[in-house]
N, C-alpha and C. Protein backbone atom coordinates (compact mmCIF):
# COMPACT_ATOMS: atom_id res chain seq x y z
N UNK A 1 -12.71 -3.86 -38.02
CA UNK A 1 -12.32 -3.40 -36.72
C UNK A 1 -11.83 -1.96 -36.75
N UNK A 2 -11.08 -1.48 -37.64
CA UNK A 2 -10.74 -0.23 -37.88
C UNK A 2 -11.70 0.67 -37.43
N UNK A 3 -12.75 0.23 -39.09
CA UNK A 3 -13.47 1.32 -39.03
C UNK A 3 -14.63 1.94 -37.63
N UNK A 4 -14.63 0.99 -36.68
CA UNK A 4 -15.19 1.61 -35.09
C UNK A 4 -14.62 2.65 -34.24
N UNK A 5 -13.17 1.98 -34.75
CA UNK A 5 -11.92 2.46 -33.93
C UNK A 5 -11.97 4.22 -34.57
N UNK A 6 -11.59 4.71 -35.90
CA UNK A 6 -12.00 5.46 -36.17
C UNK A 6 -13.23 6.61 -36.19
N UNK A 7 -14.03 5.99 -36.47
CA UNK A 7 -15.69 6.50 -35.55
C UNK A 7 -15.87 6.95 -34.45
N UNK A 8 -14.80 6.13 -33.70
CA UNK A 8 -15.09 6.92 -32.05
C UNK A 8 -13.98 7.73 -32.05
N UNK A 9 -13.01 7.50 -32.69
CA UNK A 9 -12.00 9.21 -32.52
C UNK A 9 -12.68 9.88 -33.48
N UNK A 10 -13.36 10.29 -34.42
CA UNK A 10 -13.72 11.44 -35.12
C UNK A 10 -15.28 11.90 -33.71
N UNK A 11 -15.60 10.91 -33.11
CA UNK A 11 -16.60 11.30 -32.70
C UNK A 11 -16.05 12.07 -31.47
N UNK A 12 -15.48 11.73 -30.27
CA UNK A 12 -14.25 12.43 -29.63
C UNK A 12 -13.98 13.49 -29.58
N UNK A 13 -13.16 13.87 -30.90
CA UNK A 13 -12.55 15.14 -31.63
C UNK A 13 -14.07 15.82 -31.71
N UNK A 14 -15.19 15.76 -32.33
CA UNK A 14 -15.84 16.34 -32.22
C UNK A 14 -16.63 16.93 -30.57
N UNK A 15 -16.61 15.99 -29.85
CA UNK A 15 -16.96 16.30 -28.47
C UNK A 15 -16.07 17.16 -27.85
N UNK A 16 -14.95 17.08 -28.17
CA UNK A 16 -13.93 17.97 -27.17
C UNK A 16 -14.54 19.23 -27.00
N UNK A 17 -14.47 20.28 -28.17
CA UNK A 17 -14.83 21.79 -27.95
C UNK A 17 -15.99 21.72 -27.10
N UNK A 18 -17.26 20.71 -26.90
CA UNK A 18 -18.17 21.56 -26.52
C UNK A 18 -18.13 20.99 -25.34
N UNK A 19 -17.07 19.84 -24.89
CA UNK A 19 -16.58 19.53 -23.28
C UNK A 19 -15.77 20.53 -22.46
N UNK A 20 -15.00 21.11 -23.32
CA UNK A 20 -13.78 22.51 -23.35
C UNK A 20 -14.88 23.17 -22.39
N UNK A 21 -15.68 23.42 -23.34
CA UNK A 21 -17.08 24.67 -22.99
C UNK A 21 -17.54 24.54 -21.79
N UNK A 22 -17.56 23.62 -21.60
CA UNK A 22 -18.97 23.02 -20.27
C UNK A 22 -17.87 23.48 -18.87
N UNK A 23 -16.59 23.50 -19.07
CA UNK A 23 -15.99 23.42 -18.12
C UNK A 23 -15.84 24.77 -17.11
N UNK A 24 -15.19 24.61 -16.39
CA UNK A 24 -15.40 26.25 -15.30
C UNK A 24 -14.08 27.12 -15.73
N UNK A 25 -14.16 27.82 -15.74
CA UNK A 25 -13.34 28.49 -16.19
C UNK A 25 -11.90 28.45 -14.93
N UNK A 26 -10.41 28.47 -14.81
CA UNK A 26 -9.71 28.43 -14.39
C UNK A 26 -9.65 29.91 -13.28
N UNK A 27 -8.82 29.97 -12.26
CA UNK A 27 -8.94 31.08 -12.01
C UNK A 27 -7.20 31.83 -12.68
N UNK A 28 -7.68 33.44 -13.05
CA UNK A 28 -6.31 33.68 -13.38
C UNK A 28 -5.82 34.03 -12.65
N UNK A 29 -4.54 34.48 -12.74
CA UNK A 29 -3.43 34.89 -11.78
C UNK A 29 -3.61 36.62 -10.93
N UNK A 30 -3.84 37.49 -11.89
CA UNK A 30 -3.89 38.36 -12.11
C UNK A 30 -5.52 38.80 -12.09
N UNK A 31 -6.24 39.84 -12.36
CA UNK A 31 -7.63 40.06 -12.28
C UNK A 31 -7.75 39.76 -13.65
N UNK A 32 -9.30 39.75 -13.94
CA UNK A 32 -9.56 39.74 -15.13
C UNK A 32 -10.25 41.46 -15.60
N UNK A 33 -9.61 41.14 -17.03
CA UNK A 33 -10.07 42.46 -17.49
C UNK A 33 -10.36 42.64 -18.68
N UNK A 34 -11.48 41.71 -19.15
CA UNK A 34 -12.35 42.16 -20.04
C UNK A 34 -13.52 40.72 -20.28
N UNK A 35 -14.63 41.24 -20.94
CA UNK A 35 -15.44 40.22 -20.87
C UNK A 35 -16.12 39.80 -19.89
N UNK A 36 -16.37 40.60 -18.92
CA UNK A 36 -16.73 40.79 -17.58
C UNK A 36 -18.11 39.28 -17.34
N UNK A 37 -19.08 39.98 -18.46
CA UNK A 37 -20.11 38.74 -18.05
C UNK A 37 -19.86 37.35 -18.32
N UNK A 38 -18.77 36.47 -18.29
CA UNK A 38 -18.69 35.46 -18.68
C UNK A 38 -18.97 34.65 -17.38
N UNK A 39 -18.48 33.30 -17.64
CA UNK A 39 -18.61 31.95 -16.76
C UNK A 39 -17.68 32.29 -15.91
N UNK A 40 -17.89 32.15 -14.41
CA UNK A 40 -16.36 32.27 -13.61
C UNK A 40 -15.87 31.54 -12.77
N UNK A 41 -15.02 31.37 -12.04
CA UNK A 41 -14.25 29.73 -11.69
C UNK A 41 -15.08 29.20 -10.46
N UNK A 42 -15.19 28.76 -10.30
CA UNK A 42 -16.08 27.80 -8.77
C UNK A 42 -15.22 28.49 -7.70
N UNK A 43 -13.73 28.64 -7.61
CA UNK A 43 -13.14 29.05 -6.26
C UNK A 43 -12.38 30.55 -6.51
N UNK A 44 -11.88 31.00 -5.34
CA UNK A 44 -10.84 32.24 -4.89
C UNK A 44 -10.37 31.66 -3.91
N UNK A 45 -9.36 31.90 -4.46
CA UNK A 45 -7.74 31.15 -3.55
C UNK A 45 -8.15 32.44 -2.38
N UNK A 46 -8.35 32.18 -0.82
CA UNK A 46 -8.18 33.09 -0.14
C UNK A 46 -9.93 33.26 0.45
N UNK A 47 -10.55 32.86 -0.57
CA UNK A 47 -12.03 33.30 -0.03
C UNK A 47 -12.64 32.45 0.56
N UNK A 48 -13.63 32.42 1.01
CA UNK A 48 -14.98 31.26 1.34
C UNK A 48 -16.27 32.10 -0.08
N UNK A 49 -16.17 30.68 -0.98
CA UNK A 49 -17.17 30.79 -2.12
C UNK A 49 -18.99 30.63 -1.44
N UNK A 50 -19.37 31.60 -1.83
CA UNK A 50 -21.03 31.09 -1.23
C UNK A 50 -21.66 30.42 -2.10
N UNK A 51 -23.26 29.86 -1.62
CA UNK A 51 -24.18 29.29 -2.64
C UNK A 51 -25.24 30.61 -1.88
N UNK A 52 -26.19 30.39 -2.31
CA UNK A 52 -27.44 31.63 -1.97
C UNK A 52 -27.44 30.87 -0.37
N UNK A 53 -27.67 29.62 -0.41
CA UNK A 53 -28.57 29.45 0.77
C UNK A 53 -27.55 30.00 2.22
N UNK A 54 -25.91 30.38 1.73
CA UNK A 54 -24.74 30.52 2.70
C UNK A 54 -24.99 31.72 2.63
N UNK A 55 -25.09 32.62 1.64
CA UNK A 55 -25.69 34.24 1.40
C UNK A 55 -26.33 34.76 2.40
N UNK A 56 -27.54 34.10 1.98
CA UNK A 56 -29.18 33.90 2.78
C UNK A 56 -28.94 34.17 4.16
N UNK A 57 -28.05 32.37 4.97
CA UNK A 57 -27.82 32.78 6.19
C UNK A 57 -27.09 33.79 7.02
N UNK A 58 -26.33 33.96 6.45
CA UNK A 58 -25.48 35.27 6.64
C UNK A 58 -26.10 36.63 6.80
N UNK A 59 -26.70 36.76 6.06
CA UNK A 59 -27.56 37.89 6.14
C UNK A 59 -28.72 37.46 6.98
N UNK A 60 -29.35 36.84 7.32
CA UNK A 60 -30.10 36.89 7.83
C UNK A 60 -30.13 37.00 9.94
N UNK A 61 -28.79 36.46 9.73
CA UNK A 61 -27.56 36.82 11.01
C UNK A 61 -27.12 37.84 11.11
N UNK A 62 -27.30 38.70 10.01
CA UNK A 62 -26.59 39.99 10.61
C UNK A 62 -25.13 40.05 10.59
N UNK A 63 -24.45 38.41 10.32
CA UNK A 63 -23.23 38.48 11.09
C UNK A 63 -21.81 38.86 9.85
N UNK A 64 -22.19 39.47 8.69
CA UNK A 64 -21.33 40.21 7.94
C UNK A 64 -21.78 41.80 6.94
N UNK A 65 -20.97 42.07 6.21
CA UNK A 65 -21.26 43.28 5.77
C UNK A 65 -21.54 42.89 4.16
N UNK A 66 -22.72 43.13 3.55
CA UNK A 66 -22.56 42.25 2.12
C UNK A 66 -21.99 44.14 0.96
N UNK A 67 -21.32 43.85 0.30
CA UNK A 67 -21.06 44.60 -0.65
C UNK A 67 -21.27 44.38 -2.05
N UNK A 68 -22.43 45.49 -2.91
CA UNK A 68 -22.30 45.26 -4.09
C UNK A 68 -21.61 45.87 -5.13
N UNK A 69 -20.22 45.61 -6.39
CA UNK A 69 -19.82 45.80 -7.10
C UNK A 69 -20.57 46.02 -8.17
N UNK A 70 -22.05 46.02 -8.16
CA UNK A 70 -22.31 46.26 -9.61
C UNK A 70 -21.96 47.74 -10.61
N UNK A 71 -21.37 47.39 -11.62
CA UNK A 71 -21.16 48.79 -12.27
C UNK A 71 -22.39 49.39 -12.81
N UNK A 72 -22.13 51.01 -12.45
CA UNK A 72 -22.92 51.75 -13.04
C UNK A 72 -22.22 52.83 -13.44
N UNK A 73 -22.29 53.22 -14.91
CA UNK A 73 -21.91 54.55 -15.98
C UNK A 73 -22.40 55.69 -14.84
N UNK A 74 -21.44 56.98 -14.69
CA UNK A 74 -21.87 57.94 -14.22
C UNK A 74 -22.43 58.74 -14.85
N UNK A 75 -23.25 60.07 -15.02
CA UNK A 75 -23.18 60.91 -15.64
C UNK A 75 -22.59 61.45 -15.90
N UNK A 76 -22.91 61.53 -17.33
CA UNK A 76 -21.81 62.34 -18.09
C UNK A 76 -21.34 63.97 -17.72
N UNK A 77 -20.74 64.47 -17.94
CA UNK A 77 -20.10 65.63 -16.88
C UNK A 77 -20.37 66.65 -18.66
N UNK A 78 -20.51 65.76 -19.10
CA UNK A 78 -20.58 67.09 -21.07
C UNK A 78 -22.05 67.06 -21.53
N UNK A 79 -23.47 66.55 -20.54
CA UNK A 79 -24.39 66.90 -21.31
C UNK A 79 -24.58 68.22 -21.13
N UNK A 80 -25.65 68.40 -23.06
CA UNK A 80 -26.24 69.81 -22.60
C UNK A 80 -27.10 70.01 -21.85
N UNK A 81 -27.12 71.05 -21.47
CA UNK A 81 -28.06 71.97 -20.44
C UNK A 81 -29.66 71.55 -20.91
N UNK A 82 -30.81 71.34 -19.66
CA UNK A 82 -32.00 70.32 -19.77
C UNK A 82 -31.78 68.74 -20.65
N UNK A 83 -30.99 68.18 -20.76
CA UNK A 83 -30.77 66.82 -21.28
C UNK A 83 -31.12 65.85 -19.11
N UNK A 84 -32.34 64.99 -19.99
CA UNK A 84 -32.70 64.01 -18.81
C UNK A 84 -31.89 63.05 -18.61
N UNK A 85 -31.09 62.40 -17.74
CA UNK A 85 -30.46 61.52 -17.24
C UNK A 85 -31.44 60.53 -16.57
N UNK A 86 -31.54 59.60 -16.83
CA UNK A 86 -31.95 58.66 -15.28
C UNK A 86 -31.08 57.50 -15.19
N UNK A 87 -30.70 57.10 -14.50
CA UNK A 87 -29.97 56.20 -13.88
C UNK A 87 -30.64 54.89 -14.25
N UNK A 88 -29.61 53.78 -14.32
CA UNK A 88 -30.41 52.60 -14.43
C UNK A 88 -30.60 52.19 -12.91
N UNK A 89 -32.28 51.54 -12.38
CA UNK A 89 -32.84 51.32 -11.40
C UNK A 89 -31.32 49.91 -10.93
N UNK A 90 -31.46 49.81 -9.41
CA UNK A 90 -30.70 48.98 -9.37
C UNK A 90 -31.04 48.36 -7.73
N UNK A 91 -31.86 47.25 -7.61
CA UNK A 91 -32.21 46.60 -6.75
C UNK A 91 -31.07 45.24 -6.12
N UNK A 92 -30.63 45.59 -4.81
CA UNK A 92 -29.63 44.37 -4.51
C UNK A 92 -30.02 43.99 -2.87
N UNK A 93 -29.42 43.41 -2.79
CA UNK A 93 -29.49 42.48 -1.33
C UNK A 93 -29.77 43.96 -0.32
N UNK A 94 -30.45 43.96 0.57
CA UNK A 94 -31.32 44.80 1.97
C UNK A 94 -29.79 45.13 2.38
N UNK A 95 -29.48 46.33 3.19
CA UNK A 95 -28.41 46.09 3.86
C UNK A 95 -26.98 46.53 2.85
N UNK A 96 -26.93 46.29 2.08
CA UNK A 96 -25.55 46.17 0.78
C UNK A 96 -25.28 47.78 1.06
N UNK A 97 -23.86 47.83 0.72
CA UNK A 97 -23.23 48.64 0.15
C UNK A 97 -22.65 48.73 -0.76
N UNK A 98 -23.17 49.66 -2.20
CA UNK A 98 -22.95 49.55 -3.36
C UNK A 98 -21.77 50.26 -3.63
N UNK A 99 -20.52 49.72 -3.96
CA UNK A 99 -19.57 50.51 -4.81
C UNK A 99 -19.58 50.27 -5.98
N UNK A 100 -20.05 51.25 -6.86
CA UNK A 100 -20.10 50.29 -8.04
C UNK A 100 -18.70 50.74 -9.04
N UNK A 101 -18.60 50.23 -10.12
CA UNK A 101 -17.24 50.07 -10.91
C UNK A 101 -15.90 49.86 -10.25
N UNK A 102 -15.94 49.15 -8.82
CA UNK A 102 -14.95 48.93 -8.26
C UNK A 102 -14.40 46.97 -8.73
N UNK A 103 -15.44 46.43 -10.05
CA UNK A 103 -14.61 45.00 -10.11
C UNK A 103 -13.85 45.04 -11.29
N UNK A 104 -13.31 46.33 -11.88
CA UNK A 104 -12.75 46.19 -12.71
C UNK A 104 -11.33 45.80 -12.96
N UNK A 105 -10.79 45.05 -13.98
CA UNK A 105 -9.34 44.64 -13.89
C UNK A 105 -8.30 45.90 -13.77
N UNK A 106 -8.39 46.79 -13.72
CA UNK A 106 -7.92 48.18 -13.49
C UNK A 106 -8.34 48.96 -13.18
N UNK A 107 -8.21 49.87 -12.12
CA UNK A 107 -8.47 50.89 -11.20
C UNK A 107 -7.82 51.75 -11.37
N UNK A 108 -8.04 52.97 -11.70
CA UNK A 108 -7.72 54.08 -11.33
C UNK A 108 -7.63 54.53 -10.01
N UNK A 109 -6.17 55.34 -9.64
CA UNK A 109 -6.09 55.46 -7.89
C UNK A 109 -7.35 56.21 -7.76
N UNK A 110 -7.72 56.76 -7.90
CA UNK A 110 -9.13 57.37 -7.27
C UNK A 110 -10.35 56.17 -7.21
N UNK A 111 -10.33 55.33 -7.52
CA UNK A 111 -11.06 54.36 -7.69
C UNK A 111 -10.92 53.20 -6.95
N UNK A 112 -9.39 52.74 -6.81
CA UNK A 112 -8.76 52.26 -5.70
C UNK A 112 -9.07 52.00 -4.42
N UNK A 113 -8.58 54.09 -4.40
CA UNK A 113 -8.97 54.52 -2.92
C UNK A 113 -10.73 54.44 -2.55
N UNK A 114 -11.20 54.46 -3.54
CA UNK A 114 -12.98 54.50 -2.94
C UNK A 114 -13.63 53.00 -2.37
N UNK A 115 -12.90 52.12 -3.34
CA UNK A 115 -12.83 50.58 -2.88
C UNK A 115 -12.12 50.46 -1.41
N UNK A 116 -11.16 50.94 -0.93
CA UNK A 116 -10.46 50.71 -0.16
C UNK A 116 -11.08 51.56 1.09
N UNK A 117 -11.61 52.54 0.64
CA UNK A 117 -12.50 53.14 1.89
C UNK A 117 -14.10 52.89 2.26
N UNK A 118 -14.70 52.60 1.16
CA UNK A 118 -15.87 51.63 1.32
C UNK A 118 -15.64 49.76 1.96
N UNK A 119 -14.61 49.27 1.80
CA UNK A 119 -14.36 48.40 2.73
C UNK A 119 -13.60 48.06 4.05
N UNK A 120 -13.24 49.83 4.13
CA UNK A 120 -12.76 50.31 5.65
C UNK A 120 -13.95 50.47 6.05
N UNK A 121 -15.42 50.76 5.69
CA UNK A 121 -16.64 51.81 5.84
C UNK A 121 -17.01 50.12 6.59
N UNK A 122 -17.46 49.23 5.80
CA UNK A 122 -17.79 47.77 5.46
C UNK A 122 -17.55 47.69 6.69
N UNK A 123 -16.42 47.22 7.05
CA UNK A 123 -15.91 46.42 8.30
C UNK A 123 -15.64 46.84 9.08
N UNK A 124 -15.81 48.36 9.50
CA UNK A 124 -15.31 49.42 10.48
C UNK A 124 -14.19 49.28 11.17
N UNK A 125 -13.48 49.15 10.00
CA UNK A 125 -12.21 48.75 10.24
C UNK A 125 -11.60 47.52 10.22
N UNK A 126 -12.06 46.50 10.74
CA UNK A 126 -11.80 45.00 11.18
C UNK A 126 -11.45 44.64 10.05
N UNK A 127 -10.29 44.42 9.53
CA UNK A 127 -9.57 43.64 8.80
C UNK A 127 -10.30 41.91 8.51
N UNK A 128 -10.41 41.52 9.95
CA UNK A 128 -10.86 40.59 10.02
C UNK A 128 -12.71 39.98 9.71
N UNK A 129 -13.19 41.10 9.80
CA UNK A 129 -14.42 40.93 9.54
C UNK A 129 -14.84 40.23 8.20
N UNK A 130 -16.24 39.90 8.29
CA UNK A 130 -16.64 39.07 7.23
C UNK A 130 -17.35 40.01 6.20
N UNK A 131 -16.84 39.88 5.25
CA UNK A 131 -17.58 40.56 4.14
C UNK A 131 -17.41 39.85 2.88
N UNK A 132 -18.92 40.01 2.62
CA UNK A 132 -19.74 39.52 1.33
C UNK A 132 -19.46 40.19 -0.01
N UNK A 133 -19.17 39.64 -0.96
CA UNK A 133 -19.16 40.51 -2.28
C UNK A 133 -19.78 40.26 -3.21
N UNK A 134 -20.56 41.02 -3.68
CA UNK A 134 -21.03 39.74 -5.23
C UNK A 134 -21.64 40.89 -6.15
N UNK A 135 -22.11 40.67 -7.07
CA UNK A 135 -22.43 41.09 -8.37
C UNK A 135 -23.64 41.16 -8.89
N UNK A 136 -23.81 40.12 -9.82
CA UNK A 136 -25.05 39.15 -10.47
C UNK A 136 -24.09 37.93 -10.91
N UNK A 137 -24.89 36.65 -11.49
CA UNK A 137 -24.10 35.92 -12.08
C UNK A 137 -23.41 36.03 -13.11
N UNK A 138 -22.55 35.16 -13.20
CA UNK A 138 -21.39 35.34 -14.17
C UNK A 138 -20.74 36.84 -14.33
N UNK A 139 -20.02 37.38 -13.25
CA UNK A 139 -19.93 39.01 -13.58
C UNK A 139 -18.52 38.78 -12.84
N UNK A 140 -17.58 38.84 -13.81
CA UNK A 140 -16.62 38.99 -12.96
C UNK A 140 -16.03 39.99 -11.88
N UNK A 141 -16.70 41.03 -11.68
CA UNK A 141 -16.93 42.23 -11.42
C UNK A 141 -16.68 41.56 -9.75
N UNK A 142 -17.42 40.38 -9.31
CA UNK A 142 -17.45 40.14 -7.73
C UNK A 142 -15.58 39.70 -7.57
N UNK A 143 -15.73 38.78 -8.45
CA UNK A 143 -14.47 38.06 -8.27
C UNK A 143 -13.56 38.74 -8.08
N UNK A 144 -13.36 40.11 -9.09
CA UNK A 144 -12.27 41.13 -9.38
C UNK A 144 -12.23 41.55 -8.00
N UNK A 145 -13.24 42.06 -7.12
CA UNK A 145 -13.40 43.11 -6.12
C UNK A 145 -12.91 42.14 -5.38
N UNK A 146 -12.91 41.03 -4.86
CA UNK A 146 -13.18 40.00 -3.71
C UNK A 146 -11.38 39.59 -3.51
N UNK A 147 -10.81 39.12 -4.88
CA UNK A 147 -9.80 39.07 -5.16
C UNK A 147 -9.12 40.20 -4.89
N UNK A 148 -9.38 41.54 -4.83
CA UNK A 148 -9.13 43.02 -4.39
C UNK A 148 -8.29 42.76 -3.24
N UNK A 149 -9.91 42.52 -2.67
CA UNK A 149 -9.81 42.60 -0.80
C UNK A 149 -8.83 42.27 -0.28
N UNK A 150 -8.84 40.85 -0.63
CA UNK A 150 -7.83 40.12 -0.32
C UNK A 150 -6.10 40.89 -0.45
N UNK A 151 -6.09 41.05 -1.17
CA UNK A 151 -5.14 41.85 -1.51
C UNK A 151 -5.05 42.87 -0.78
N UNK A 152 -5.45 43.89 -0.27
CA UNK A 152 -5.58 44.85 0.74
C UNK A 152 -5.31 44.26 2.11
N UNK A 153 -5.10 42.98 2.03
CA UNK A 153 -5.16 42.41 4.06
C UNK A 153 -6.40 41.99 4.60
N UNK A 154 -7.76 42.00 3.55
CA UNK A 154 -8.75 41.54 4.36
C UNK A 154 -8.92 39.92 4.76
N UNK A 155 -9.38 39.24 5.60
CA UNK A 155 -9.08 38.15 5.60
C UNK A 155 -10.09 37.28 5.85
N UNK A 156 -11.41 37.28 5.39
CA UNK A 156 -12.71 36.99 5.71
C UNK A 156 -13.47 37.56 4.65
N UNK A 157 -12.56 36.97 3.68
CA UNK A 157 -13.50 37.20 2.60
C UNK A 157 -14.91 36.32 1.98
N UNK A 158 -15.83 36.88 1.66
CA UNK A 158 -17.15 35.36 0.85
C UNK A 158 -17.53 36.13 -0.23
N UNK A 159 -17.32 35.17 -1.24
CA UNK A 159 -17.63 35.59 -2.75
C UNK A 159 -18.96 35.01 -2.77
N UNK A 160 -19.50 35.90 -3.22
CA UNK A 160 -20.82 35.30 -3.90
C UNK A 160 -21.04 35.54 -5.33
N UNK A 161 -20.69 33.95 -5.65
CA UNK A 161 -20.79 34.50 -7.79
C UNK A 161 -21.87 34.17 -7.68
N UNK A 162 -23.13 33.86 -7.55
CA UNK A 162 -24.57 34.04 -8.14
C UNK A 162 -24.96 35.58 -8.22
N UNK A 163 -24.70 36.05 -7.18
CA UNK A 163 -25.05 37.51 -6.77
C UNK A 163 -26.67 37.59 -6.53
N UNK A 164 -27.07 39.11 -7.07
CA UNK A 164 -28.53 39.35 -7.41
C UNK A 164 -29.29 38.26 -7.72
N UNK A 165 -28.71 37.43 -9.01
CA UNK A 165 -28.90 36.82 -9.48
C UNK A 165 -29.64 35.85 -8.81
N UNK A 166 -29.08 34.71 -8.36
CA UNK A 166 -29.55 33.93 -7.33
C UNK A 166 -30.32 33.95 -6.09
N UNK A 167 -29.67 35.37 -5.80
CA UNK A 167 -30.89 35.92 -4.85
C UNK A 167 -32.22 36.00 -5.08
N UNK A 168 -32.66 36.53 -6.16
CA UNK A 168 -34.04 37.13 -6.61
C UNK A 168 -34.37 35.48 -7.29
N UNK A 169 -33.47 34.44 -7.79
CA UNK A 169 -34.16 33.49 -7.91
C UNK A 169 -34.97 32.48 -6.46
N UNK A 170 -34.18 32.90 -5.64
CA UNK A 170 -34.68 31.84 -4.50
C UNK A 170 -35.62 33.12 -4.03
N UNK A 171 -36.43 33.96 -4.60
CA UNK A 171 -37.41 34.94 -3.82
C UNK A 171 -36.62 35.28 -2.65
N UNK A 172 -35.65 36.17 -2.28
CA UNK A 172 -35.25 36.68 -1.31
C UNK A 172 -35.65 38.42 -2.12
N UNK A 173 -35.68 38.92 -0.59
CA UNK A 173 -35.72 40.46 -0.86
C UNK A 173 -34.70 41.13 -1.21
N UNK A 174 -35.38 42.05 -2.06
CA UNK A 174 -34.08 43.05 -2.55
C UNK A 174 -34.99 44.23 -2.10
N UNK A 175 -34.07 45.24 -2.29
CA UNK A 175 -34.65 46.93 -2.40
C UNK A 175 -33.59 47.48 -3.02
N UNK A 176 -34.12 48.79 -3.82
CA UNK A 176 -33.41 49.74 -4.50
C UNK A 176 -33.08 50.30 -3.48
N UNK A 177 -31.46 50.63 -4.60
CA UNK A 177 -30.08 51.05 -4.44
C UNK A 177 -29.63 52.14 -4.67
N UNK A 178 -28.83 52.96 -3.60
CA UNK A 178 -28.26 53.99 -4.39
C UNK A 178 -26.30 53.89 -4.16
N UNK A 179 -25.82 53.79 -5.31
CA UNK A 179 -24.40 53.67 -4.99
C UNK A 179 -23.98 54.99 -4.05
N UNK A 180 -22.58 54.37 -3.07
CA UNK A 180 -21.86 55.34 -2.55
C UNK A 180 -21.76 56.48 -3.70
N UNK A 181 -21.64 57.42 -3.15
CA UNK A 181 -20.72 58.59 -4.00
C UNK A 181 -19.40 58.46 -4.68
N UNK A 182 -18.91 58.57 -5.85
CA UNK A 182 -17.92 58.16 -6.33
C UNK A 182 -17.19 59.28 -6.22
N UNK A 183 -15.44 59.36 -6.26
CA UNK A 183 -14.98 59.97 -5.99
C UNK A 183 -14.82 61.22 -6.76
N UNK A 184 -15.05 60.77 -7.67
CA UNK A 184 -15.25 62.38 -8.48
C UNK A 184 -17.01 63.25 -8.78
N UNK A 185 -17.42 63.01 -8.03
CA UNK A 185 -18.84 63.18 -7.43
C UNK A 185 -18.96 64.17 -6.59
C-alpha cells in the first residue's frame, strides 16, 4: 500500500513546476519592468480585457481610439556621416496611433509627457472615452501603457493582450506605421 501512496507523491512533485508554468501569470502591483515578452495576466484591475473578436468590433464601429505601444529603438543621434538607418517596418491595426516605447516600467518625464499627450491626442480630451491599447502578444508593453492610463484618470480603458498578434491571425487588416514623433525628435 505504501509503495502507490509514494508513486503518486513523487509523481505530483514532479508535475508541480510544469503546472506552476501553465498558469497566468498574476498581475503585479506596480508595472512591470523587465522581460517584457513574457506570458501576461488574463485581467487589469480597472480595464475591460479584449479577445480579437471585441477588438474587431470596436474598430469596426469606429466607436474608440486604438493605440499602439509597440517599441521602436530610435536613431542613433552618434552615427557617422552616410551610415544607412532603416527602421524596422511596422504594420498595426488601420486607424492606430503609435506611441512607441511608452510600455515601459519606467518613463522618463519626457516620455511620460508624450504618453500623456498622445492619449490627450487619442481621446480629444475625453477622459472618458474608449481607448484601445495593445502591443503584440505576450508584450507587456500593452499592459504597462493601459495600466498607465488608468493612472492618469482615464476611465475606459480596453487592453488588448493579443495585439498585432491576434489580429493578423484572424486575417484582419493591418497597414504600415509610422510612430508619433518622439519627444526628442
Amino acid at each position: 500500500m505504501r509503495w502507490p501512496v509514494a508513486a503518486a507523491l513523487v509523481a505530483a512533485m514532479l508535475a508541480a513546476p510544469a503546472l506552476a508554468q501553465q498558469q497566468e501569470p498574476f498581475e503585479p502591483e506596480g508595472y512591470r519592468t523587465d522581460n517584457y515578452r513574457a506570458p501576461v495576466p488574463a485581467t487589469l484591475v480597472g480595464a475591460r480585457v479584449l479577445t480579437t473578436a471585441d477588438a474587431e468590433a470596436i474598430w469596426r464601429e469606429k466607436s474608440g481610439a486604438f493605440i499602439d505601444v509597440m517599441p521602436r529603438p530610435p536613431k542613433p543621434k552618434n552615427l557617422p556621416e552616410g551610415t544607412v538607418w532603416r527602421d524596422a517596418p511596422r504594420r498595426n491595426i488601420p486607424g492606430s496611433l503609435w506611441l512607441p516605447d511608452t510600455g515601459y516600467g519606467h518613463l522618463p518625464s519626457a516620455m511620460d509627457d508624450y504618453l500623456q499627450l498622445g492619449l490627450a491626442r487619442a481621446s480629444r480630451g475625453d477622459k472618458a472615452a474608449l481607448l484601445v491599447i495593445y502591443c503584440l502578444a505576450d508584450c507587456w508593453m500593452s499592459w504597462n501603457a493601459a495600466k498607465r492610463a488608468l493612472a492618469y484618470g482615464y476611465s475606459n480603458i480596453a487592453w488588448y493582450p493579443d495585439g498585432t498578434d491576434g489580429w493578423e491571425r484572424a486575417k484582419l487588416p493591418t497597414e504600415e506605421a509610422q510612430p508619433e514623433p518622439r519627444p526628442e525628435q
